[in-house]
Protein backbone atom coordinates (compact mmCIF):
# COMPACT_ATOMS: atom_id res chain seq x y z
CA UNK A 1 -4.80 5.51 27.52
CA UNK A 2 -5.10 5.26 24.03
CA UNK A 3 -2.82 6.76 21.69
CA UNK A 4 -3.72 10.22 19.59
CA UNK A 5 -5.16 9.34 16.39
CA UNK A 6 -3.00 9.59 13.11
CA UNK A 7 -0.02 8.83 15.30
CA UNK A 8 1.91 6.10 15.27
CA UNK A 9 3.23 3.40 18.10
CA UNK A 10 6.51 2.80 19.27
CA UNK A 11 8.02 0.34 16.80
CA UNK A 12 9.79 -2.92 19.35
CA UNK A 13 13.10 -3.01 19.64
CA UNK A 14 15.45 -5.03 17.71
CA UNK A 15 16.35 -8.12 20.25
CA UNK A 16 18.32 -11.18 19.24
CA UNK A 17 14.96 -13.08 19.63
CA UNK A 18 13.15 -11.38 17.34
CA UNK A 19 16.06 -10.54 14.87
CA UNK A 20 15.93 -13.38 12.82
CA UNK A 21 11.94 -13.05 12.25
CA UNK A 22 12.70 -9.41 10.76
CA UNK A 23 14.55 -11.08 8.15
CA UNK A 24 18.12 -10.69 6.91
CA UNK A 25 17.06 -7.51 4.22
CA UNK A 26 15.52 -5.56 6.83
CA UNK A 27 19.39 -5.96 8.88
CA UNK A 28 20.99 -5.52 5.59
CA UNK A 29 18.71 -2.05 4.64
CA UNK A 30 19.45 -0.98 8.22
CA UNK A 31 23.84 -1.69 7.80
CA UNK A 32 23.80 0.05 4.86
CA UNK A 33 21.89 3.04 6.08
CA UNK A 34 24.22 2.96 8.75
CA UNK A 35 27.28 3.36 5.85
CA UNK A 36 28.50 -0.33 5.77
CA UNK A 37 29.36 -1.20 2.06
CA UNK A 38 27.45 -3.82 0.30
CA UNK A 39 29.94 -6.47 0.74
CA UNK A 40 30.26 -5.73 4.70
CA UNK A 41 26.57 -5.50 5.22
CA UNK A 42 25.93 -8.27 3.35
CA UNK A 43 28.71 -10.69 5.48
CA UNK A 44 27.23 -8.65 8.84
CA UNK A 45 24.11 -10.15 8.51
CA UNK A 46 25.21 -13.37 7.73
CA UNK A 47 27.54 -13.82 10.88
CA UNK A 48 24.60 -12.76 12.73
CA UNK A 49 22.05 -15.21 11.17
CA UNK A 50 24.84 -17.53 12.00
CA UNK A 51 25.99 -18.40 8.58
CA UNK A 52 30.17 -18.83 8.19
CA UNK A 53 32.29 -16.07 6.45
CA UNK A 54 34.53 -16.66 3.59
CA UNK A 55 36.92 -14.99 1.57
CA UNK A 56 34.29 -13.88 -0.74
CA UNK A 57 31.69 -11.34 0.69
CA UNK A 58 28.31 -12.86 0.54
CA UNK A 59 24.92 -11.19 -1.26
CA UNK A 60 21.88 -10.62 -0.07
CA UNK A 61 20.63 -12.87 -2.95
CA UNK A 62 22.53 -15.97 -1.83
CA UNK A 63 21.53 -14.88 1.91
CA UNK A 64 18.00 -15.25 1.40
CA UNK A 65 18.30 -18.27 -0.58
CA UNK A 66 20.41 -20.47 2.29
CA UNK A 67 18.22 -19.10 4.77
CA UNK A 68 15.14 -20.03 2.90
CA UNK A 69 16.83 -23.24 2.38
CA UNK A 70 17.28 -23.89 5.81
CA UNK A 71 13.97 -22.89 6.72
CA UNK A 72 12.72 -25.65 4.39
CA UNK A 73 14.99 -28.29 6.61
CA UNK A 74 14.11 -27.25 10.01
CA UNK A 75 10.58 -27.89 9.17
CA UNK A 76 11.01 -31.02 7.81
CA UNK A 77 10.36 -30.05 3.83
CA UNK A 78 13.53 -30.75 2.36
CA UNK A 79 15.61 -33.91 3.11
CA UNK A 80 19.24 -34.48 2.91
CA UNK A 81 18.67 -36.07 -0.57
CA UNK A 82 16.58 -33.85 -2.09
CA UNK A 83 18.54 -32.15 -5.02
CA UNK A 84 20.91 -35.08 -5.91
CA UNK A 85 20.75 -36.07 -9.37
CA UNK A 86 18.03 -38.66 -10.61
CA UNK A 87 20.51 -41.96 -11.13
CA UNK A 88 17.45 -42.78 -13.40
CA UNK A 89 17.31 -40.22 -15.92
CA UNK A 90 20.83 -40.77 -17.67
């Protein structure tokens, strides 16, 4: 059976499988709407995109940046020495 038209499907739920493809600013949107402050939301999604907590609550900035970063390592892009200074250049 096909649903009515100009309605809209059942979005999937949220599962630990498929929370890290939904990215860490659709968790962070949801924590906040939820009443977390920015800092909490913010180190909420990191714990759960397994990233380690410090004293200093992270942003969603630097969140998407190490994530992207690590993206880039899993898939073989970026090597353990890319990003050191060129010896050569001095």
């Amino acid at each position: 059976m096909t649903p009515p038209r100009g309605r809209r499907g059942r979005r999937p739920a949220t599962t630990p499988e498929n929370r890290r493809a939904a990215g860490p600013a659709v968790t962070y949107r949801q924590l906040i709407t939820r009443g977390f402050a920015s800092g909490e939301a913010a180190n909420l999604t990191a714990y759960l995109h397994r990233l380690p907590i410090a004293d200093e609550p992270w942003t969603l900035r630097q969140l998407n940046a190490v994530l992207f970063l690590q993206s880039l390592r899993e898939r073989g892009r970026f090597g353990v020495s890319d990003g050191d200074p060129d010896e050569d250049a001095a």
